[in-house]
C-alpha atoms as a PDB file:
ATOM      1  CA  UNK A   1      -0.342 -15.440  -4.875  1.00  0.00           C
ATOM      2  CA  UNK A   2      -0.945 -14.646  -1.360  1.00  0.00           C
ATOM      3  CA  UNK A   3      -4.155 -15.557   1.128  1.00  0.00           C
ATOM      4  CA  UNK A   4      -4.897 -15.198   4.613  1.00  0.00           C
ATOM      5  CA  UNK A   5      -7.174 -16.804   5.939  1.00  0.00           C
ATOM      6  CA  UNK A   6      -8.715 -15.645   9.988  1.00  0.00           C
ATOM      7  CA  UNK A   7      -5.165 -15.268  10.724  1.00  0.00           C
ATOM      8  CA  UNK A   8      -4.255 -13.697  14.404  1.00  0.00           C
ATOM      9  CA  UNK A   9      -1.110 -13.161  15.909  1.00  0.00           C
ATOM     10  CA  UNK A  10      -0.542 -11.877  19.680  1.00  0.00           C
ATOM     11  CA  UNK A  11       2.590 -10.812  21.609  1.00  0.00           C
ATOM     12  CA  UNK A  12       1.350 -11.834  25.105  1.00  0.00           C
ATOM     13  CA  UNK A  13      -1.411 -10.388  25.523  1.00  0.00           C
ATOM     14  CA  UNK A  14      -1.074  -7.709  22.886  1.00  0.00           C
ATOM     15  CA  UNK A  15      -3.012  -8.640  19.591  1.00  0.00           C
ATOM     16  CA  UNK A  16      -0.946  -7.674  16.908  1.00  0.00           C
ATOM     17  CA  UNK A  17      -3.272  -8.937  13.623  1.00  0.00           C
ATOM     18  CA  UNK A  18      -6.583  -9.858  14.144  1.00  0.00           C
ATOM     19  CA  UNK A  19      -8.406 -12.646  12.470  1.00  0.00           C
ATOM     20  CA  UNK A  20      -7.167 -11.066   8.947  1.00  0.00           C
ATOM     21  CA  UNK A  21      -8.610 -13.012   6.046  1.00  0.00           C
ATOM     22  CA  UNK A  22      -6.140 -11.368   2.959  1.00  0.00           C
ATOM     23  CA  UNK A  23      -6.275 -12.052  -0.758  1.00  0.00           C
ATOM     24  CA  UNK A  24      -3.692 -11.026  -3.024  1.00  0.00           C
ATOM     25  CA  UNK A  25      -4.057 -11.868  -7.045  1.00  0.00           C
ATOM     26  CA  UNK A  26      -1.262 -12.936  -9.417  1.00  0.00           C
ATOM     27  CA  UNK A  27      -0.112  -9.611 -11.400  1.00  0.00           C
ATOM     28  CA  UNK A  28      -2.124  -7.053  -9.114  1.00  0.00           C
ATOM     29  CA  UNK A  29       0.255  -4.232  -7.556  1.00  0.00           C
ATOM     30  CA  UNK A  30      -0.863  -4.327  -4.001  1.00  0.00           C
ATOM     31  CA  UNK A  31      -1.009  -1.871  -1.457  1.00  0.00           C
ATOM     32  CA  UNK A  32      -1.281  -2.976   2.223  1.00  0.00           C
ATOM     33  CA  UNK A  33      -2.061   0.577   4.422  1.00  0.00           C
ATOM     34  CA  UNK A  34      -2.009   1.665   8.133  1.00  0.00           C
ATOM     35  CA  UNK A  35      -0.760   3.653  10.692  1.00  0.00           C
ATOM     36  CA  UNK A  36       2.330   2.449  12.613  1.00  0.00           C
ATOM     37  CA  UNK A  37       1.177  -0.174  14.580  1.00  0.00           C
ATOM     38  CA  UNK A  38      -1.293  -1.526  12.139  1.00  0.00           C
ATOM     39  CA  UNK A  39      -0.319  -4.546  12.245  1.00  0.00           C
ATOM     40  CA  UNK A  40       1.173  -4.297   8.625  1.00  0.00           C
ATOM     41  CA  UNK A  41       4.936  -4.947   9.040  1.00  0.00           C
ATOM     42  CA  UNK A  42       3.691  -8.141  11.372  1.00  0.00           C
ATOM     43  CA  UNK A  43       1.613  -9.555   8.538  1.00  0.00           C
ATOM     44  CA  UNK A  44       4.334  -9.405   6.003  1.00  0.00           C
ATOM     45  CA  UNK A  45       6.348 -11.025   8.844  1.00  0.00           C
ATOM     46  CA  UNK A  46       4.027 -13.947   8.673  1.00  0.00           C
ATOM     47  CA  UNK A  47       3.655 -13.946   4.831  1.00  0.00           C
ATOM     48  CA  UNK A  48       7.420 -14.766   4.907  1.00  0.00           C
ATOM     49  CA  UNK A  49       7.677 -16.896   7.957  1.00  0.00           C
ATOM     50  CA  UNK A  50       9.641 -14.944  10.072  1.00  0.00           C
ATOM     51  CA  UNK A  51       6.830 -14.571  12.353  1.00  0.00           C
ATOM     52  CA  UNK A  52       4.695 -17.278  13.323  1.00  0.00           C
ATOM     53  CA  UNK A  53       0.742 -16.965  13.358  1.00  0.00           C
ATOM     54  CA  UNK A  54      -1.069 -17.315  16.828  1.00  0.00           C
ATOM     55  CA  UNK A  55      -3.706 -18.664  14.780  1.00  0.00           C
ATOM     56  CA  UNK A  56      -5.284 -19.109  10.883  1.00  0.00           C
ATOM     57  CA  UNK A  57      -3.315 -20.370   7.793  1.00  0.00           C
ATOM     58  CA  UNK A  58      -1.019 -18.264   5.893  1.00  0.00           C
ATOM     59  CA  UNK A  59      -0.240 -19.530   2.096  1.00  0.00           C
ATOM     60  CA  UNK A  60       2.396 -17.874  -0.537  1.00  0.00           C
ATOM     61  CA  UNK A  61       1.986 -19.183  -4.473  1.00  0.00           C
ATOM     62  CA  UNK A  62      -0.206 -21.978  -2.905  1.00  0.00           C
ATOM     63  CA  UNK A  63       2.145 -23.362  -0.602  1.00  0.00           C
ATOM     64  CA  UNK A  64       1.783 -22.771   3.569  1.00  0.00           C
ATOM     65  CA  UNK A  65       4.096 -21.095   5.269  1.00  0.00           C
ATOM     66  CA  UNK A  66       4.259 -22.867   8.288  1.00  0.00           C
ATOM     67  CA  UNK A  67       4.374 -26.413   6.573  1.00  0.00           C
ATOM     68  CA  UNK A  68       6.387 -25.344   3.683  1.00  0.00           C
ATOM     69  CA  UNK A  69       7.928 -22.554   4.010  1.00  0.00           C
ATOM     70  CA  UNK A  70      11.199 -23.168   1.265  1.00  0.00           C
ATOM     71  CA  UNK A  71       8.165 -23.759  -0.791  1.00  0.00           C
ATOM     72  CA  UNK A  72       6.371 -21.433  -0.580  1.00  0.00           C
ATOM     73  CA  UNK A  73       8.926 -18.568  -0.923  1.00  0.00           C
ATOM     74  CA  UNK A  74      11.366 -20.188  -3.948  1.00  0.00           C
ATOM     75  CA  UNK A  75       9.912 -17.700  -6.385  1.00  0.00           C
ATOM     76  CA  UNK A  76       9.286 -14.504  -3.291  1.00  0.00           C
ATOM     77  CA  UNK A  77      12.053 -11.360  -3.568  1.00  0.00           C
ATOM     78  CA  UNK A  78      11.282  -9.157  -0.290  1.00  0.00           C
ATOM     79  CA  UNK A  79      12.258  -6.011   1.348  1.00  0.00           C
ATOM     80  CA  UNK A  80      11.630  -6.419   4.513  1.00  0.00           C
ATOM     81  CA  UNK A  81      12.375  -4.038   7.627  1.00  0.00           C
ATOM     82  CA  UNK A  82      15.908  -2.597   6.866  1.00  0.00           C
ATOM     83  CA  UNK A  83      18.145  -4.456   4.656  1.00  0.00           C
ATOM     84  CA  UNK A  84      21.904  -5.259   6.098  1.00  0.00           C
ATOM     85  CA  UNK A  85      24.965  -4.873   3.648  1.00  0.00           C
ATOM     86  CA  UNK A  86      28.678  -4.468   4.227  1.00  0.00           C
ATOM     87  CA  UNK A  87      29.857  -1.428   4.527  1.00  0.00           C
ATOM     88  CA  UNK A  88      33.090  -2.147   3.279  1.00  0.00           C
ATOM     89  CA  UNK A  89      32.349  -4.451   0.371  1.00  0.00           C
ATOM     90  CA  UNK A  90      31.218  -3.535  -2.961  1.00  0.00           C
ATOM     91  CA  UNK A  91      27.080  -3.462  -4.235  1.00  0.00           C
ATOM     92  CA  UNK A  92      27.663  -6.269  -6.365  1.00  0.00           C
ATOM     93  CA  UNK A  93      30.114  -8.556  -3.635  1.00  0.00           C
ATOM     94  CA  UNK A  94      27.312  -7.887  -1.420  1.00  0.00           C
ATOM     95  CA  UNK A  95      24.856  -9.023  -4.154  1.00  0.00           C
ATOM     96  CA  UNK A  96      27.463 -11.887  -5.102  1.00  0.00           C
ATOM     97  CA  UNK A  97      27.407 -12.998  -0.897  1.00  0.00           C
ATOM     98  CA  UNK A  98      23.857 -12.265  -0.296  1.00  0.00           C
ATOM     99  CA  UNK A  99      22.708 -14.658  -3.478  1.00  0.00           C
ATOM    100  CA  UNK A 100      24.301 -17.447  -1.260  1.00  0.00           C
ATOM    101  CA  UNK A 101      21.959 -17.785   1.149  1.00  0.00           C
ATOM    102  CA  UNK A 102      19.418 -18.982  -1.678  1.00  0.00           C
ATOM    103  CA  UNK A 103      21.067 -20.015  -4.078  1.00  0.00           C
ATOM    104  CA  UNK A 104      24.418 -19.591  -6.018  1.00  0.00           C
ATOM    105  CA  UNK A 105      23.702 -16.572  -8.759  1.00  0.00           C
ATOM    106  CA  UNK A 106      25.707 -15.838 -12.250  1.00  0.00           C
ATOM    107  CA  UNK A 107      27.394 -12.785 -12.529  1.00  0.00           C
ATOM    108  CA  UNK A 108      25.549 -12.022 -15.992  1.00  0.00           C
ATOM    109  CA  UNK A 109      21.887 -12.167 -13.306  1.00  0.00           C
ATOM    110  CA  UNK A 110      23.882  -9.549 -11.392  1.00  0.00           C
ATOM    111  CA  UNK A 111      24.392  -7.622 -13.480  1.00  0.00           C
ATOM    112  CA  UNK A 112      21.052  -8.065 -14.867  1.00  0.00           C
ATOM    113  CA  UNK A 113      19.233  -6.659 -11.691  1.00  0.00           C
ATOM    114  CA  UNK A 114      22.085  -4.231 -11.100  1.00  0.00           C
ATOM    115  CA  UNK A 115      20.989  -2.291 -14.587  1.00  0.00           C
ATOM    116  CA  UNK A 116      17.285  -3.085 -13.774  1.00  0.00           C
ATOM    117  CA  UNK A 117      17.732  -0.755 -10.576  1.00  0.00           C
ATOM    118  CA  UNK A 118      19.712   1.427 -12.331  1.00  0.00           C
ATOM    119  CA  UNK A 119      22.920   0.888 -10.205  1.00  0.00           C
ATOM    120  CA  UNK A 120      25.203   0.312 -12.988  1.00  0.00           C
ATOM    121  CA  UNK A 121      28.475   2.408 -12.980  1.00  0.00           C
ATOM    122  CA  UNK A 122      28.049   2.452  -9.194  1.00  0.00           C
ATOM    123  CA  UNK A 123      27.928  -1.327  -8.577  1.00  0.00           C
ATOM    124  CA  UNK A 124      31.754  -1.913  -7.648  1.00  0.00           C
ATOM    125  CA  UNK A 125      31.870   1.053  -5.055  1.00  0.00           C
ATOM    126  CA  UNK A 126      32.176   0.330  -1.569  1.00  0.00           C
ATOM    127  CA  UNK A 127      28.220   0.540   0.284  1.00  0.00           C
ATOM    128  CA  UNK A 128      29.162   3.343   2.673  1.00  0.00           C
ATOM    129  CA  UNK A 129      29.524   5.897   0.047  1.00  0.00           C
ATOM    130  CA  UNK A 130      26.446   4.994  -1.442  1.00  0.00           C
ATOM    131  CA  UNK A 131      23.395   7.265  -0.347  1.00  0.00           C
ATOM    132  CA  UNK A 132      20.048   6.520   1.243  1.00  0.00           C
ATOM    133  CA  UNK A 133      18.393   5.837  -2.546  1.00  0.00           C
ATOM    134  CA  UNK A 134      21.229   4.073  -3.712  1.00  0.00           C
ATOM    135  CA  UNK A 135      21.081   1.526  -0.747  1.00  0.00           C
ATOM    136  CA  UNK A 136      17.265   1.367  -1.028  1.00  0.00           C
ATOM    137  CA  UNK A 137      17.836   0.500  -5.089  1.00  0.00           C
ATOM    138  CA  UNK A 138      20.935  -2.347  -3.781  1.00  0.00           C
ATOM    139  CA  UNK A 139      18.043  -3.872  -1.811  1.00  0.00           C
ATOM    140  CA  UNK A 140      15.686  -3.773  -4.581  1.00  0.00           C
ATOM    141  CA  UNK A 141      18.321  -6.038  -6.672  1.00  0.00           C
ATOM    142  CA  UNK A 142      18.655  -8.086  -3.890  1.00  0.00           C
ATOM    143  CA  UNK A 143      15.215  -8.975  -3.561  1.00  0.00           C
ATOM    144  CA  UNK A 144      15.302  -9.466  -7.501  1.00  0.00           C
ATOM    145  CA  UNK A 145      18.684 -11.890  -7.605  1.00  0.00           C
ATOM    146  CA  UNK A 146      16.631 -15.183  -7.374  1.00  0.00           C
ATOM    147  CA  UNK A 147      14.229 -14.315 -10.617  1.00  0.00           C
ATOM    148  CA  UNK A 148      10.945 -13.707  -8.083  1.00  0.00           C
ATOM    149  CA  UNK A 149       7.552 -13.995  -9.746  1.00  0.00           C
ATOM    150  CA  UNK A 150       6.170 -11.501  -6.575  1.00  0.00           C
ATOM    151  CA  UNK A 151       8.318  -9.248  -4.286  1.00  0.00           C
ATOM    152  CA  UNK A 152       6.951  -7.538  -0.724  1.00  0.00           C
ATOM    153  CA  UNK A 153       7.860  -4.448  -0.455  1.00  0.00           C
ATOM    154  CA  UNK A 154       7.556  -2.849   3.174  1.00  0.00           C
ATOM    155  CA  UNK A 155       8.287   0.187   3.190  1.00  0.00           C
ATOM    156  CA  UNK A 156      10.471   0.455   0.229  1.00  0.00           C
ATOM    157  CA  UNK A 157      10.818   4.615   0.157  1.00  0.00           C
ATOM    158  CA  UNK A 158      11.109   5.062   3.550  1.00  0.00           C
ATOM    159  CA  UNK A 159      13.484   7.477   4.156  1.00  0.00           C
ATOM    160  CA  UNK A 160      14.270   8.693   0.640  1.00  0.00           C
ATOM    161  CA  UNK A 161      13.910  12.313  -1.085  1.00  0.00           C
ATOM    162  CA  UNK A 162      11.180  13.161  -3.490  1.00  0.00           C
ATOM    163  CA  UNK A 163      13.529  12.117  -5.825  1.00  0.00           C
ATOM    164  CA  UNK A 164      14.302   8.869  -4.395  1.00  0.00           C
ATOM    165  CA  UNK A 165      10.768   8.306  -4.064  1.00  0.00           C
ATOM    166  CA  UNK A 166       9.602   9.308  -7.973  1.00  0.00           C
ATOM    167  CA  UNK A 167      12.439   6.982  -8.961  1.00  0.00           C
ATOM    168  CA  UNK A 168      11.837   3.907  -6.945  1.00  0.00           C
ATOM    169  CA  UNK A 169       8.095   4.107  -8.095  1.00  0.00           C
ATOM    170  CA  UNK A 170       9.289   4.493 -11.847  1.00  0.00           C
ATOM    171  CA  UNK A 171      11.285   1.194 -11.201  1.00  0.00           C
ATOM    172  CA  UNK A 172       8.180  -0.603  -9.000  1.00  0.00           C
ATOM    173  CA  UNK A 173       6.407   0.079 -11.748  1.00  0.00           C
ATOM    174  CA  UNK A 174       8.837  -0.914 -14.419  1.00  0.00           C
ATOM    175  CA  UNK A 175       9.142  -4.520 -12.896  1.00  0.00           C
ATOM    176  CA  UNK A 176       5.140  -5.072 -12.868  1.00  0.00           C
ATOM    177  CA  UNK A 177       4.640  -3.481 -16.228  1.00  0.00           C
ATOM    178  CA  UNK A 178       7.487  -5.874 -18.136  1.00  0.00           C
ATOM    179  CA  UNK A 179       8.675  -8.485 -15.824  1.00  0.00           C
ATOM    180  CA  UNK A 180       5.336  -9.106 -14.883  1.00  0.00           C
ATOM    181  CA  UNK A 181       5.572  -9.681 -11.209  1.00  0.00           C
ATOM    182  CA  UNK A 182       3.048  -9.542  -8.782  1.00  0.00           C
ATOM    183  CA  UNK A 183       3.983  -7.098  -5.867  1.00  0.00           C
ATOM    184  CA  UNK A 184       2.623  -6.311  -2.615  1.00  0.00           C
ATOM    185  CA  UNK A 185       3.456  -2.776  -1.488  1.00  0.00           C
ATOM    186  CA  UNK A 186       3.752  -1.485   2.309  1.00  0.00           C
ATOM    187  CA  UNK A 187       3.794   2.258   2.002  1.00  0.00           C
ATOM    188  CA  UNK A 188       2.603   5.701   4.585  1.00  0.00           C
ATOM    189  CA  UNK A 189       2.654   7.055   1.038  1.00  0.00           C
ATOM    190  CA  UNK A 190      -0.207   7.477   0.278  1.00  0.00           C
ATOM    191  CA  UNK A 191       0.025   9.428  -2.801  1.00  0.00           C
ATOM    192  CA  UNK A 192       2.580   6.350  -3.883  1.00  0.00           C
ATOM    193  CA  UNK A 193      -0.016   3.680  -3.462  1.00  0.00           C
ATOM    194  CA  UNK A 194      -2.238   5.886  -5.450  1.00  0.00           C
ATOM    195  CA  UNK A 195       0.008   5.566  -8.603  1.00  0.00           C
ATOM    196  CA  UNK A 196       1.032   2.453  -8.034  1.00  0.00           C
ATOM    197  CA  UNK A 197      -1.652  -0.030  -7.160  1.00  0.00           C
ATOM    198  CA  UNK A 198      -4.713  -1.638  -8.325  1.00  0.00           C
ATOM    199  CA  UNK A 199      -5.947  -3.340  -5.264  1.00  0.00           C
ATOM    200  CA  UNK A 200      -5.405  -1.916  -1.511  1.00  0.00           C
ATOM    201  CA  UNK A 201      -6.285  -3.362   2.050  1.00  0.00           C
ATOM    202  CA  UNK A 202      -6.215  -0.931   5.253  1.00  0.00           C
ATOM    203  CA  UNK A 203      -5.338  -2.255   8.179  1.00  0.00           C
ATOM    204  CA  UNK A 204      -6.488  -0.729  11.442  1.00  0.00           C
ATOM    205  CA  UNK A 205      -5.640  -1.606  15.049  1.00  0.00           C
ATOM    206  CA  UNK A 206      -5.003  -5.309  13.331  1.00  0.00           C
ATOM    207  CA  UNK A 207      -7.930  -5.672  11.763  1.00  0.00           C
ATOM    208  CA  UNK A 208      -9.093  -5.171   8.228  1.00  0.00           C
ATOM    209  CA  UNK A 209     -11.301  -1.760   7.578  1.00  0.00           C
ATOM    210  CA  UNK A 210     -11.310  -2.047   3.667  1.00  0.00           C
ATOM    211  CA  UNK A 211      -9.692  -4.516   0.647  1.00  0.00           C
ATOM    212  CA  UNK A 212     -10.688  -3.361  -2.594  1.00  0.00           C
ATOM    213  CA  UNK A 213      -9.895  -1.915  -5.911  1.00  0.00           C
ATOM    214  CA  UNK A 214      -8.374   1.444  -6.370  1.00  0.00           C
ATOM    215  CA  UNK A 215     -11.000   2.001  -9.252  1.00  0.00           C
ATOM    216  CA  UNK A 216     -13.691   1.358  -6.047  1.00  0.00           C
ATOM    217  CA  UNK A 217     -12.374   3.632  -4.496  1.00  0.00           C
ATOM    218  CA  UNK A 218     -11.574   6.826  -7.167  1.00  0.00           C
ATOM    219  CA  UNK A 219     -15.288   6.277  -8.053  1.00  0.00           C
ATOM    220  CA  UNK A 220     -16.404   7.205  -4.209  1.00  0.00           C
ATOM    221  CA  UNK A 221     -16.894  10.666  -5.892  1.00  0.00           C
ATOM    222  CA  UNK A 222     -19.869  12.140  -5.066  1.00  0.00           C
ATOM    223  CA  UNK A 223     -18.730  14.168  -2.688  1.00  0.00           C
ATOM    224  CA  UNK A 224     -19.182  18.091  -3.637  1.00  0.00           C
ATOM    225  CA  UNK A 225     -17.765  21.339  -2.254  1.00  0.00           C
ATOM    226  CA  UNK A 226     -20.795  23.671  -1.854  1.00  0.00           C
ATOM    227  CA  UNK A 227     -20.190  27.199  -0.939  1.00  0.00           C
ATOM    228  CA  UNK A 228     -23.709  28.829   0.412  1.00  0.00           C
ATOM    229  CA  UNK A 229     -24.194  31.821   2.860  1.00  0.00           C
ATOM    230  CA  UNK A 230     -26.807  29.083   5.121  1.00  0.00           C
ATOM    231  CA  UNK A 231     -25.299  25.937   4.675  1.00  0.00           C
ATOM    232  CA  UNK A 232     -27.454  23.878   7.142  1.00  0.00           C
ATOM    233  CA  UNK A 233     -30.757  25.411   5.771  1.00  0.00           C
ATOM    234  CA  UNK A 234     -29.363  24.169   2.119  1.00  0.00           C
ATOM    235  CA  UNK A 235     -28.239  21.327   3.581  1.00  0.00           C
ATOM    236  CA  UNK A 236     -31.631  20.680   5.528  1.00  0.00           C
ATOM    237  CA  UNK A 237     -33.409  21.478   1.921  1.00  0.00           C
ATOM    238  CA  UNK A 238     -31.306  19.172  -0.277  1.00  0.00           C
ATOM    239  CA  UNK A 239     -31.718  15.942   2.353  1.00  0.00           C
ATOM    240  CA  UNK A 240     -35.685  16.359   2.512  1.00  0.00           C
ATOM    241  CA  UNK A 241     -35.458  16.300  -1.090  1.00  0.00           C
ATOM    242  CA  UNK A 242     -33.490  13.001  -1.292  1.00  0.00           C
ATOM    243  CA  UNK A 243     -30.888  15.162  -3.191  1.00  0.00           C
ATOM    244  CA  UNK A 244     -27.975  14.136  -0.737  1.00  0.00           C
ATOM    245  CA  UNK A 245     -27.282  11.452   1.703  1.00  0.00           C
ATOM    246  CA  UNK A 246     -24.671  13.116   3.794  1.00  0.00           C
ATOM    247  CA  UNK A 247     -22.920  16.705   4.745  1.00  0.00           C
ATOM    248  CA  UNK A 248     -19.798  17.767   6.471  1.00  0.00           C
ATOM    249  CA  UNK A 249     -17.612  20.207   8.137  1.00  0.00           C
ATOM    250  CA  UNK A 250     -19.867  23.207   6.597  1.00  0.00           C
ATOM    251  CA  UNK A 251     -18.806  23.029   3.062  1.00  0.00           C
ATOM    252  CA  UNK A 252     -18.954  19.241   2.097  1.00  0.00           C
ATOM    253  CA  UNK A 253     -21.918  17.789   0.988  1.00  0.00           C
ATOM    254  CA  UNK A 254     -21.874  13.819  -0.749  1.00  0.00           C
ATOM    255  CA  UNK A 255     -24.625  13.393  -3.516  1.00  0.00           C
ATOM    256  CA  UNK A 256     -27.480  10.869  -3.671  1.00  0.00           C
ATOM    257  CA  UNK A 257     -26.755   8.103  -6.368  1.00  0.00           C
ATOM    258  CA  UNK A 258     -27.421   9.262  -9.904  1.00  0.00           C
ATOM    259  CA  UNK A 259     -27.727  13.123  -8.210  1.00  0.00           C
ATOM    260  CA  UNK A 260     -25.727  15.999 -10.130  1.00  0.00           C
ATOM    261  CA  UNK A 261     -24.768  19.119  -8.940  1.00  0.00           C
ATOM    262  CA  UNK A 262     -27.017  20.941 -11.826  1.00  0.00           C
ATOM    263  CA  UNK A 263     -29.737  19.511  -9.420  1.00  0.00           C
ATOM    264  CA  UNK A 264     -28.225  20.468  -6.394  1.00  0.00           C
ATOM    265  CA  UNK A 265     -28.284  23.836  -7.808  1.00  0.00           C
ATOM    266  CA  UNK A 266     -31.582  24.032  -9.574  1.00  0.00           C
ATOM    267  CA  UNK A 267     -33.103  23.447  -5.614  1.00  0.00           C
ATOM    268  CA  UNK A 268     -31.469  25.673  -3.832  1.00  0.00           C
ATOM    269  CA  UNK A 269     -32.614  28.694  -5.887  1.00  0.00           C
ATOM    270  CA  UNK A 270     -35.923  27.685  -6.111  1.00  0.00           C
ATOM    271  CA  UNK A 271     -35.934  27.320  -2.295  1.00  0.00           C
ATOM    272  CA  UNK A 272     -34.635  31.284  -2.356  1.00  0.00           C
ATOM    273  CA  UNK A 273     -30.927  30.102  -0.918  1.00  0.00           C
ATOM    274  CA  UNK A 274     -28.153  31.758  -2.976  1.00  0.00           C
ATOM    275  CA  UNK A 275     -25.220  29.491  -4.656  1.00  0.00           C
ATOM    276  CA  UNK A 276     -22.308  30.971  -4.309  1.00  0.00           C
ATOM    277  CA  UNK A 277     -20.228  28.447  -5.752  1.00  0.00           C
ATOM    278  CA  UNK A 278     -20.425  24.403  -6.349  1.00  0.00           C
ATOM    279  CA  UNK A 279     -17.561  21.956  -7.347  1.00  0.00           C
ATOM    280  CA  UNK A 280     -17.393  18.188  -8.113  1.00  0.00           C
ATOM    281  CA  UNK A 281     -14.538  16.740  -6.074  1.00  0.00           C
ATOM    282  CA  UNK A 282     -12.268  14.062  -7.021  1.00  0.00           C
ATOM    283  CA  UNK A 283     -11.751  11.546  -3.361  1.00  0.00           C
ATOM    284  CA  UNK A 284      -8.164  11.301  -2.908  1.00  0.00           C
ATOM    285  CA  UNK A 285      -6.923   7.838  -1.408  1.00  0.00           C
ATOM    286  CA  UNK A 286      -5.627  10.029   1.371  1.00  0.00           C
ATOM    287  CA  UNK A 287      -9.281  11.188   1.908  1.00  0.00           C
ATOM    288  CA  UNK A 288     -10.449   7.614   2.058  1.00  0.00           C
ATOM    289  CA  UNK A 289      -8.052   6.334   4.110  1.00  0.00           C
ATOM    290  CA  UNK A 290      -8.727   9.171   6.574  1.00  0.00           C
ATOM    291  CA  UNK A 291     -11.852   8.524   6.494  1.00  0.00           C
ATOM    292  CA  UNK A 292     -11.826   4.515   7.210  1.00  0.00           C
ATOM    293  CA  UNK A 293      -9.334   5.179   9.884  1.00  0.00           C
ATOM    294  CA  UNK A 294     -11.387   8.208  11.745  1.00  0.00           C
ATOM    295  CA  UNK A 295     -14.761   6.119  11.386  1.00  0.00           C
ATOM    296  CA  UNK A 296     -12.884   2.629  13.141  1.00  0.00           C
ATOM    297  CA  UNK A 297     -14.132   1.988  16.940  1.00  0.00           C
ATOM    298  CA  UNK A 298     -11.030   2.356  19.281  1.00  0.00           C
ATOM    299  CA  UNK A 299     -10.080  -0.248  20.585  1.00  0.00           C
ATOM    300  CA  UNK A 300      -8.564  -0.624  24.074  1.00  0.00           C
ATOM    301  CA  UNK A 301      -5.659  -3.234  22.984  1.00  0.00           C
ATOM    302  CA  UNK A 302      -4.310  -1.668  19.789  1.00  0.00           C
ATOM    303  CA  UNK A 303      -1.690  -3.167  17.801  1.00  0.00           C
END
């Protein structure tokens, strides 16, 4: 649905995205990470053509952007930096104006997205008494009004409670699950993405670090919590006997490939170096994306 291919963008002489080469598959959920500045928000920019690649070719459903850009976007729903509505109108005459710039929309599709996002009974109040979720939920339908078969999302809970949040991921999750849509997900939430998405990508000072399943990366876990009055001595011990292929911080250790614990253990004591305790550790996508991030060269011209 979406592929980038060695595409850069620069500001000057600030690179933004750096020769990023992106695949995104029909009916994945998507999550596209990084720390502000990323280069994230800029890609999605390009994705929808509101920013214009320095270099490299940028197609959506098959179509380029730059060539063919009506195109490529016909069946695209976005959120995309922070949505603009009327104050003083209504949800659904905003919905009923904002379907205009695409194309004319029925009222029975309006009110078809308005229950999807669960704004019905709310729809024909004024926008400045609705709160922070309520607006992020009358941008959801908005980006749902022309019957998309993939929306980009950038940063769609941004801003919202823990509330907000469980409910606009109930709803994200909703429109893959039985609409069927592909989506591509911007999020700093990490434990969001987590829930949500099958495939990630981390940007990092605008380049690519990682693009991969989420099952890739849950199954990154043989990394163990070893508690041991001489940890470098048991550390020292289990490398020389090809037991483990890494340690950290004084407690971490990350097992050799088909290694257990029971092994771990069963070494230790025969080398005379007490156990104290020794746990199996799930990696979290916030440990993995910590760990990507903190392992990246600096760069002197970040994005």
């Amino acid at each position: 649905m979406i592929a980038l291919n060695q595409v850069t963008k620069k500001f000057g002489a600030r690179v933004a995205v750096n020769e990023l080469t992106l695949q995104v598959p029909r009916g994945e959920v998507f999550g596209l990470l990084g720390h502000n500045g990323a280069g994230k928000s800029t890609a999605i920019g390009m994705m929808l053509g509101q920013v214009w690649p320095t270099s490299g070719e940028v197609k959506v459903c098959g179509q380029d952007v730059q060539t063919r850009r009506a195109a490529a976007l016909q069946k695209v729903g976005a959120i995309f930096e922070a949505p603009a509505f009327y104050d003083y109108l209504s949800g659904w005459s905003n919905l009923e104006i904002l379907s205009h710039y695409s194309a004319p929309t029925s009222s029975e599709r309006i009110r078809e997205v308005v229950q999807w996002v669960g704004l019905n009974g709310r729809e024909h109040s004024k926008v400045r008494t609705y709160s922070h979720g309520m607006r992020a939920r009358l941008a959801l339908a908005q980006a749902l009004l022309p019957q998309p078969e993939m929306l980009i999302l950038d940063e769609p809970g941004n801003g919202l409670d823990p509330e907000g949040i469980a409910e606009m991921r109930q709803t994200i999750s909703r429109l893959h699950d039985e609409l069927g849509l592909t989506i591509l997900l911007s999020s700093h939430q990490l434990s969001e993405v987590e829930q949500l998405c099958s495939r990630i990508a981390v940007l990092n000072q605008g380049r690519k670090v990682f693009e991969g399943r989420m099952a890739d990366v849950k199954a990154e876990q043989g990394r163990v919590l070893l508690k041991t009055p001489d940890f470098p001595a048991a550390t020292a011990r289990l490398h020389q006997l090809g037991l483990i292929t890494a340690a950290s911080d004084g407690k971490h250790i990350v097992l050799g490939e088909s290694r257990t614990t029971a092994e771990v253990t069963k070494a230790l004591v025969a080398a005379d170096i007490a156990v104290e305790g020794i746990w199996q550790q799930d990696q979290t996508l916030e440990d993995f994306y910590l760990s990507l991030v903190k392992s990246a060269p600096s760069k002197s011209n970040p994005a």
